[in-house]
C-alpha atoms as a PDB file:
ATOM      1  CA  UNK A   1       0.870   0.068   5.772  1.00  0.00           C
ATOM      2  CA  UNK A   2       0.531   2.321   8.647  1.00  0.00           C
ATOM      3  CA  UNK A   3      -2.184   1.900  11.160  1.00  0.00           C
ATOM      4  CA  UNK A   4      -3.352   5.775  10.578  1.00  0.00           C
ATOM      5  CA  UNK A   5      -3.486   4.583   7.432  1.00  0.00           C
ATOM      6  CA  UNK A   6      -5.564   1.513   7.446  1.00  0.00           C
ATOM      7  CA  UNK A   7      -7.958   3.198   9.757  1.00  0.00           C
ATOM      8  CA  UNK A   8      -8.643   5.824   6.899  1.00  0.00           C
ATOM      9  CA  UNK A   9      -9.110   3.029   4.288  1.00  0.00           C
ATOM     10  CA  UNK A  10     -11.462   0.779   6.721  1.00  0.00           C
ATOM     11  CA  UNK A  11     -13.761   3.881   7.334  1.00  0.00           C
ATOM     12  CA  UNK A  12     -13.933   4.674   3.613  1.00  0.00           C
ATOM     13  CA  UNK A  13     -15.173   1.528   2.691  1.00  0.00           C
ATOM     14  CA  UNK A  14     -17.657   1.135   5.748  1.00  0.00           C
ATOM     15  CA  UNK A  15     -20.487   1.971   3.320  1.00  0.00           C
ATOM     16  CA  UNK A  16     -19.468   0.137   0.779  1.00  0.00           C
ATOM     17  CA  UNK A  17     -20.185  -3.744   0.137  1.00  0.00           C
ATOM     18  CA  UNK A  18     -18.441  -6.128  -2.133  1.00  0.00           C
ATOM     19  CA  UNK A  19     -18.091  -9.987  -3.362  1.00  0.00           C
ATOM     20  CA  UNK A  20     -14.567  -9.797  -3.823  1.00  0.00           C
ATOM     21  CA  UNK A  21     -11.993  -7.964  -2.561  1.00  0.00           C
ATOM     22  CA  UNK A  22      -8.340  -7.923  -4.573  1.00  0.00           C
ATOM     23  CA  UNK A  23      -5.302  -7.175  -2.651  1.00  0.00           C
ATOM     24  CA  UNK A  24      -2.531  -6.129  -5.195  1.00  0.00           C
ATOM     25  CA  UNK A  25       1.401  -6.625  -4.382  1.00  0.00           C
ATOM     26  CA  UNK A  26      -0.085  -7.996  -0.954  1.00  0.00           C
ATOM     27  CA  UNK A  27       3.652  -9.368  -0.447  1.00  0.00           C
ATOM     28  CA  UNK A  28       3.627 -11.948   2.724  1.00  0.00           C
ATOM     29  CA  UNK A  29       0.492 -12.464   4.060  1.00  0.00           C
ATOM     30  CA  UNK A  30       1.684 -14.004   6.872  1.00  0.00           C
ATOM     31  CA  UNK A  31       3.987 -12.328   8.075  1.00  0.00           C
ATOM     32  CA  UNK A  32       2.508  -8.998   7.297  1.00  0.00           C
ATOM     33  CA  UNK A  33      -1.035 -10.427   9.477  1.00  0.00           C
ATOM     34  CA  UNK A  34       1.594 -11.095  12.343  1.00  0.00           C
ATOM     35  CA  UNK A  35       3.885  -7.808  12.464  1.00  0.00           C
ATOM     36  CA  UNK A  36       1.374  -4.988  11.324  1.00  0.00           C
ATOM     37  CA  UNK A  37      -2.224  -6.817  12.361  1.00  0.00           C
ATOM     38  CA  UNK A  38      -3.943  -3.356  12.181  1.00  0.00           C
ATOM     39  CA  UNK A  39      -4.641  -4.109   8.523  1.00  0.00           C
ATOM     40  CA  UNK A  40      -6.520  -7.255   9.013  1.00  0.00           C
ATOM     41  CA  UNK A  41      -8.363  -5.573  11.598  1.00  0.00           C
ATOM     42  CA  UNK A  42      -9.349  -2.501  10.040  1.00  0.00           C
ATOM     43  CA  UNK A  43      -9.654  -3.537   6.898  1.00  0.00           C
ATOM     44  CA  UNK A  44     -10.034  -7.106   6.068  1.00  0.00           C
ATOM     45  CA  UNK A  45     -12.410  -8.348   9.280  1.00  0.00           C
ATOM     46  CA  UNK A  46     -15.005  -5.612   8.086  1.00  0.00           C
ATOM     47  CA  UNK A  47     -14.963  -6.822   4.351  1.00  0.00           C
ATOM     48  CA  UNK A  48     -15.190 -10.376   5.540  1.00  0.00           C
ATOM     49  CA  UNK A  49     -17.906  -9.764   8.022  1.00  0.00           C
ATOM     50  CA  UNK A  50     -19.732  -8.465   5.463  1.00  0.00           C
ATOM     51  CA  UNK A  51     -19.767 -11.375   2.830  1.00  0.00           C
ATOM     52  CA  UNK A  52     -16.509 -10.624   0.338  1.00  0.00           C
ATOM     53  CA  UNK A  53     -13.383 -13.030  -0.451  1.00  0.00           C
ATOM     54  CA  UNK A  54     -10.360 -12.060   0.065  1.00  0.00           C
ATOM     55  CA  UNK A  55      -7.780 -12.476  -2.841  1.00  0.00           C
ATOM     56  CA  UNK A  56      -3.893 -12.070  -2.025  1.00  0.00           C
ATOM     57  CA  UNK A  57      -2.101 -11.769  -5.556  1.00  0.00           C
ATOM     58  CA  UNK A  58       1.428 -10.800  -5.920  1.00  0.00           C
ATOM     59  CA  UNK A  59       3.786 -11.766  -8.631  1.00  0.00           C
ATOM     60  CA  UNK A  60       5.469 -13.624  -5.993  1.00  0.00           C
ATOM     61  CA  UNK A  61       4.847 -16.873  -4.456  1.00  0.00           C
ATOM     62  CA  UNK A  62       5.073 -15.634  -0.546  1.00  0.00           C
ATOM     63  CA  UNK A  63       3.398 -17.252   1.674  1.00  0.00           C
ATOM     64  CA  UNK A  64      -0.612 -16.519   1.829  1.00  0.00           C
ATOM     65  CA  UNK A  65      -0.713 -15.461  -2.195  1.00  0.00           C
ATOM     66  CA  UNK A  66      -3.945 -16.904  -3.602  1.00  0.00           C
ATOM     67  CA  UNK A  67      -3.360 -15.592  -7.187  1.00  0.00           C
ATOM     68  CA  UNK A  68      -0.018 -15.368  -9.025  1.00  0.00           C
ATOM     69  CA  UNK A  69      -0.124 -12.207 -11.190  1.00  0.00           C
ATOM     70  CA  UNK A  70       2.124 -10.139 -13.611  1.00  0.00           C
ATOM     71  CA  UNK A  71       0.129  -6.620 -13.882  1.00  0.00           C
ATOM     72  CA  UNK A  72       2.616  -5.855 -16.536  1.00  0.00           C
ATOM     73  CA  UNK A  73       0.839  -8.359 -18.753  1.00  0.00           C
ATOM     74  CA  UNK A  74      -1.702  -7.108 -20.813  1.00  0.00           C
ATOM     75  CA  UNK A  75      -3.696 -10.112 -20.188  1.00  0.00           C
ATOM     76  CA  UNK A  76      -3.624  -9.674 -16.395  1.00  0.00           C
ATOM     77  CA  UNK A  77      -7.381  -9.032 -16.395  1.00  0.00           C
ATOM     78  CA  UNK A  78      -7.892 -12.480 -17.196  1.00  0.00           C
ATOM     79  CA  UNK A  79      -6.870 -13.866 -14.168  1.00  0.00           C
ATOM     80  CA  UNK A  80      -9.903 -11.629 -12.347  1.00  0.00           C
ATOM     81  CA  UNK A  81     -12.822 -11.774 -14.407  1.00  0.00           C
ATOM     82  CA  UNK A  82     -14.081 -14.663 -13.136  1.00  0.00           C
ATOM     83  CA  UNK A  83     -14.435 -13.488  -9.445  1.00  0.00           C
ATOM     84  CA  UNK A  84     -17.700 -11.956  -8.345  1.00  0.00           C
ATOM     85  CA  UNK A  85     -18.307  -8.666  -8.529  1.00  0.00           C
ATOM     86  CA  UNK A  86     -18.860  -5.702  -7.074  1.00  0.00           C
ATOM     87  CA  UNK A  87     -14.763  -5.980  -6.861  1.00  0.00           C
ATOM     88  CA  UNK A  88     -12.338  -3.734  -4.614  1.00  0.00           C
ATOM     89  CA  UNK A  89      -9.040  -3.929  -5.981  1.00  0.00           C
ATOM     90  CA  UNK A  90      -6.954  -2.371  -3.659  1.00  0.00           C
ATOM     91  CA  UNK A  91      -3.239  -1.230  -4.447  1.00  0.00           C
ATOM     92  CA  UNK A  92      -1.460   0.033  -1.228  1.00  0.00           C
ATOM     93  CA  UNK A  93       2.113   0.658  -0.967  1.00  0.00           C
ATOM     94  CA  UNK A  94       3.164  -1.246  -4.282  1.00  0.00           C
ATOM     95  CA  UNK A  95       3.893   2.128  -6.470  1.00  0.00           C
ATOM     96  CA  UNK A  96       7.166   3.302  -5.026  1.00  0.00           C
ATOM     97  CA  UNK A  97       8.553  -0.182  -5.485  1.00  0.00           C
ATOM     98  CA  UNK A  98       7.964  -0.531  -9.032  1.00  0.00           C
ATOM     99  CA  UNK A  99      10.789   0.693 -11.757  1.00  0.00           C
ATOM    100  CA  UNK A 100       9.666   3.860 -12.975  1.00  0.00           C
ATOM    101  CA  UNK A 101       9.088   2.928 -16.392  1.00  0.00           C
ATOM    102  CA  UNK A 102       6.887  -0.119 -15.795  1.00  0.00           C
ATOM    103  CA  UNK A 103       4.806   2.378 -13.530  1.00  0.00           C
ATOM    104  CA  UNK A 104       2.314   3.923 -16.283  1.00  0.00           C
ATOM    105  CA  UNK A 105       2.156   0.043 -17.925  1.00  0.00           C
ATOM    106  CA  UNK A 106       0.912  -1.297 -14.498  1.00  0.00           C
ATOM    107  CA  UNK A 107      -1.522   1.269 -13.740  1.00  0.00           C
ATOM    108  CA  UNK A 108      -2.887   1.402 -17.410  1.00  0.00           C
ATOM    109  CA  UNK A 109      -3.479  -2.904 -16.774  1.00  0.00           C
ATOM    110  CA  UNK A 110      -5.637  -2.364 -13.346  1.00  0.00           C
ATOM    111  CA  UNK A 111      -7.505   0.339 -15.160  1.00  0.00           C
ATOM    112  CA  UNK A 112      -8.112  -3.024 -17.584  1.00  0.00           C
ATOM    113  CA  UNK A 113      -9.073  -5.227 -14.649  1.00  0.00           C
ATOM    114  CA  UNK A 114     -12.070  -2.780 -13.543  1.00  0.00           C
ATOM    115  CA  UNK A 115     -15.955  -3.040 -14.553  1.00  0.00           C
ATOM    116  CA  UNK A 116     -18.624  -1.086 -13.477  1.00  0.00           C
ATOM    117  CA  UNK A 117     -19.448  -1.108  -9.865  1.00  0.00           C
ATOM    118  CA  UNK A 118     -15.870  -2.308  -8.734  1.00  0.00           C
ATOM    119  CA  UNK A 119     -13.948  -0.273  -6.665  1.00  0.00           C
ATOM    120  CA  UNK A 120     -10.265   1.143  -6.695  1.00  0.00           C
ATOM    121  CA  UNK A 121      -8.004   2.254  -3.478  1.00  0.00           C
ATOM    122  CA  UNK A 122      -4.846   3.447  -3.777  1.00  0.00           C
ATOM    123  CA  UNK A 123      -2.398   4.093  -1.286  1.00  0.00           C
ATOM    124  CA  UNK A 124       1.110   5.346  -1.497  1.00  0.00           C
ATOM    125  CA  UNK A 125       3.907   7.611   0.826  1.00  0.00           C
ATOM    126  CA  UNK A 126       3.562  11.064  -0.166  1.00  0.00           C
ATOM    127  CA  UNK A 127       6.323  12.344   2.853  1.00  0.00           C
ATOM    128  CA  UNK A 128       8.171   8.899   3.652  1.00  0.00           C
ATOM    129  CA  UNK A 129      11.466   7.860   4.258  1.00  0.00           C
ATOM    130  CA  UNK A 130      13.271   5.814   1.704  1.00  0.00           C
ATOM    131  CA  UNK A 131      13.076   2.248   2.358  1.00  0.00           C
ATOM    132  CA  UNK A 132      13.980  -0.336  -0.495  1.00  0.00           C
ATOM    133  CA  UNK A 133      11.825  -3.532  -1.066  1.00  0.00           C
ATOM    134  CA  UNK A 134      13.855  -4.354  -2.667  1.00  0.00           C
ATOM    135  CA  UNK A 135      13.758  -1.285  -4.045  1.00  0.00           C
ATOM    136  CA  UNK A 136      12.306   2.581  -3.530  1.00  0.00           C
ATOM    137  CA  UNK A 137      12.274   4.474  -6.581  1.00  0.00           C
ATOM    138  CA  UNK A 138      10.783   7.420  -4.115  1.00  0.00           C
ATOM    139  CA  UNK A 139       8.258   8.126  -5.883  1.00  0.00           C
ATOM    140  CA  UNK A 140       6.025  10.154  -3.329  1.00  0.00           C
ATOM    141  CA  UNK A 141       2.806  11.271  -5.516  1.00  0.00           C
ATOM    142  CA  UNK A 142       0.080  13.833  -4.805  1.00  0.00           C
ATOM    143  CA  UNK A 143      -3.585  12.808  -5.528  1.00  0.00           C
ATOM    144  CA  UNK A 144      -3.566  15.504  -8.408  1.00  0.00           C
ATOM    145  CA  UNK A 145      -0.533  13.130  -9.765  1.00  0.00           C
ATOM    146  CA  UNK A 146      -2.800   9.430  -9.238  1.00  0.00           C
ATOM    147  CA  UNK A 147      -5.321  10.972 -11.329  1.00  0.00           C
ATOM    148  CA  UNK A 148      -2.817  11.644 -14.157  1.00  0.00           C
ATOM    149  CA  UNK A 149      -1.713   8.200 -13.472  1.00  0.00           C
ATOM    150  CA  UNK A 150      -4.743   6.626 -13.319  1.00  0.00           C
ATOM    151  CA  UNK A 151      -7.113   8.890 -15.248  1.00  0.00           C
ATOM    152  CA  UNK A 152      -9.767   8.580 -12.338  1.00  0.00           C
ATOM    153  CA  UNK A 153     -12.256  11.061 -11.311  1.00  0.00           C
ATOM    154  CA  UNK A 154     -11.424   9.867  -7.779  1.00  0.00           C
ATOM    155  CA  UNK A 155     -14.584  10.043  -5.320  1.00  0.00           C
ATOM    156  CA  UNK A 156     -12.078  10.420  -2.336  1.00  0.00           C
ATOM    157  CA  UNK A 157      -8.887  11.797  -1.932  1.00  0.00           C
ATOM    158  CA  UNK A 158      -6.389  12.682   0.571  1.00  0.00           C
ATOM    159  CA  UNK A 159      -3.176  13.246   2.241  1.00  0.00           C
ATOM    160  CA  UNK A 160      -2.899  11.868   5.852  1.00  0.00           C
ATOM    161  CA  UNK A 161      -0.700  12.440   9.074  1.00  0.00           C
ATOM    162  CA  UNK A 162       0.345   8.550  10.126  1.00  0.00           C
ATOM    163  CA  UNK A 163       2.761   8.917  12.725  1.00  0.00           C
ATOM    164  CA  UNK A 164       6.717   9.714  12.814  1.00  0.00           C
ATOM    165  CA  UNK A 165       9.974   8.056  13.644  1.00  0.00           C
ATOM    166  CA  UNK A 166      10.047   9.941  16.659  1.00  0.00           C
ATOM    167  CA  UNK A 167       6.245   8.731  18.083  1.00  0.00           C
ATOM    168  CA  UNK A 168       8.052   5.180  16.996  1.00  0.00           C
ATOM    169  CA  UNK A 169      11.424   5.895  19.019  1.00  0.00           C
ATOM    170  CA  UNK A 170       9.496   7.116  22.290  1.00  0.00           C
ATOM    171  CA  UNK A 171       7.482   3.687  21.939  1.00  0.00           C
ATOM    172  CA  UNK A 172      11.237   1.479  22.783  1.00  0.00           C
ATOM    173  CA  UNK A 173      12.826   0.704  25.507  1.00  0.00           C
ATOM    174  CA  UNK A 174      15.528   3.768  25.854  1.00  0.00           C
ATOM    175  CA  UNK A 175      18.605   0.992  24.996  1.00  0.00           C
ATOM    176  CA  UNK A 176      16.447   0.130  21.846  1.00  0.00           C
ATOM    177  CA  UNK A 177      15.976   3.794  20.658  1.00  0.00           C
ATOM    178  CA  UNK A 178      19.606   4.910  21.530  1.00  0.00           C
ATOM    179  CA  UNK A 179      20.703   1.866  19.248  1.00  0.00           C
ATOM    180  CA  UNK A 180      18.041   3.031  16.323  1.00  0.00           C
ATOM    181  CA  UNK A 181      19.356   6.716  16.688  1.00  0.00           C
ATOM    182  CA  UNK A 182      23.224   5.855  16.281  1.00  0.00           C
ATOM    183  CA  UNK A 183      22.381   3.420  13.427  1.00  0.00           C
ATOM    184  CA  UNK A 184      23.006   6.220  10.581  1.00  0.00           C
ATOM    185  CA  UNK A 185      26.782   6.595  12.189  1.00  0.00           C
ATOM    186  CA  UNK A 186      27.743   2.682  12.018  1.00  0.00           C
ATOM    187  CA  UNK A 187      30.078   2.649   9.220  1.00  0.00           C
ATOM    188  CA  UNK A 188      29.270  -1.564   8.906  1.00  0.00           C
ATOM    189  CA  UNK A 189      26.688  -1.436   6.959  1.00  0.00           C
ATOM    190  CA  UNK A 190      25.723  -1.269   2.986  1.00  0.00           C
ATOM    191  CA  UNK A 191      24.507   2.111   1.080  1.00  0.00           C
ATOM    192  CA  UNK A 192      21.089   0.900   0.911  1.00  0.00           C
ATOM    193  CA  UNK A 193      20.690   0.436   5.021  1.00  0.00           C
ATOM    194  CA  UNK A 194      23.409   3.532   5.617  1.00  0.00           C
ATOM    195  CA  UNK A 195      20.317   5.470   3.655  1.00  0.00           C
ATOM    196  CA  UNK A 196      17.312   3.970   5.071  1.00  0.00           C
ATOM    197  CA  UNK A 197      18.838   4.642   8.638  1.00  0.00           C
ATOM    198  CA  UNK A 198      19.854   8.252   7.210  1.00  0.00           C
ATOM    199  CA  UNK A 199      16.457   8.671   5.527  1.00  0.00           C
ATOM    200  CA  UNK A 200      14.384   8.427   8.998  1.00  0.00           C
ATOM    201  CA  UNK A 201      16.216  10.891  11.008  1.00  0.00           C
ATOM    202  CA  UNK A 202      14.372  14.030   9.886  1.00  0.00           C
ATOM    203  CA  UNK A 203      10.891  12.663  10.558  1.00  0.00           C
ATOM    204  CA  UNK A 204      11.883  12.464  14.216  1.00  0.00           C
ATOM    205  CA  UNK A 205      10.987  16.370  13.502  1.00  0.00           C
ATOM    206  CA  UNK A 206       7.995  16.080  10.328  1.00  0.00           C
ATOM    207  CA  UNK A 207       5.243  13.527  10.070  1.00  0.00           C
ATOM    208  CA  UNK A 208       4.856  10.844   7.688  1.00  0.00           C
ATOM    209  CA  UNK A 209       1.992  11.677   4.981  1.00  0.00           C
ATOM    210  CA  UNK A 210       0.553   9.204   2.837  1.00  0.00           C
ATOM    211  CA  UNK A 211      -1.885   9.413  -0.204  1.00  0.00           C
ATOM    212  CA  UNK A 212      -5.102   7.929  -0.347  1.00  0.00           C
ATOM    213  CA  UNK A 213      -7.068   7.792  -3.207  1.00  0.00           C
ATOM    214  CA  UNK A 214     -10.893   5.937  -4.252  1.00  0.00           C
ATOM    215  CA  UNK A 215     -13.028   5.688  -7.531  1.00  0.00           C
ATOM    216  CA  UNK A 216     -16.132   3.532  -7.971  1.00  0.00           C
ATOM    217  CA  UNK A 217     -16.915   2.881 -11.461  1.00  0.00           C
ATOM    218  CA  UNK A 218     -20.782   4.158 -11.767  1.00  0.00           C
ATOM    219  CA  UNK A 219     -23.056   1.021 -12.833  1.00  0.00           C
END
């Protein structure tokens, strides 16, 4: 997640309390509270301060996962309804890392999960460079495409500026950022890296844009 990004997400939900807060595809905890701490801060500290638990689920075991969870199962919801609502279930970055065709299966199952007053957030890279974990299927959606997705009147929706490889190359030291910029031209290295490294070279000249999209169910 990008810190323009979690910035927009932490001010959305500023007026918003709830009891439990669901982090789906949250992918390591850990690591991700060490290398990109912006998202605890702007999003997580303000939920906690305010009263709500914090659920990590992934279908993964990585490290900080409180709940182990398939959303491809139909039963998924099961593994929520016990948690105190009002819920957030927030879905950030996941989407262009699922195959395609389990993509309309997973949405349709957090659609399941949701009961009146909870909340849904979803973020995704509208204008992003590829990047596989493990894969990126590169699917880059509009809000106007969530909402076919989804099939959410959406309370909130946007498409945000959140930086650029170049902003991120003028941030290293210049032996650093020569060694980024002449990545693409190593011929060591596998297709997947040669086209990440390929990938980020033209947003040194266009921002990255990411989607943002909120519903509240209406008690």
């Amino acid at each position: 997640m990008r810190k323009e990004e979690a910035e927009t997400i932490g001010q959305l939900l500023e007026p918003y309390q709830f009891k439990t807060v669901i982090n789906i595809g949250a992918g390591d905890v850990i690591k991700q509270k060490k290398n990109k701490p912006w998202i605890q801060q702007c999003i997580f500290n303000s939920l906690q301060d305010k009263g709500a638990e914090i659920v990590h689920t992934d279908i993964f075991s990585f490290d900080g996962i409180d709940v182990l969870a398939d959303f491809t199962s139909a039963q998924v919801d099961q593994k929520f309804s016990t948690f105190d609502g009002p819920r957030l279930f927030l879905f950030n970055n996941v989407l262009e890392h699922i195959p395609s065709e389990l993509v309309p299966k997973i949405c349709s199952n957090i659609n399941k999960c949701l009961s009146q007053g909870d909340a849904l957030v979803v973020s995704v890279p509208f204008q992003y460079p590829f990047h596989a974990d493990p894969i990126d299927t590169m699917f880059r959606p509009s809000p106007q495409d969530l909402t076919v997705l989804f099939g959410h009147k959406w309370c909130f929706t946007d498409v945000i500026e959140a930086g650029s490889y170049l902003e991120e190359i003028q941030k290293m030291h210049w032996s650093k950022a020569i060694r980024k910029l002449l990545k693409p031209f190593w011929f060591l290295q596998s297709p997947t890296r040669y086209r990440e490294n390929i990938s980020r070279l033209k947003f040194l000249f266009q921002p990255y844009r990411i989607t943002i999209v909120m519903t509240v169910l209406s008690d």
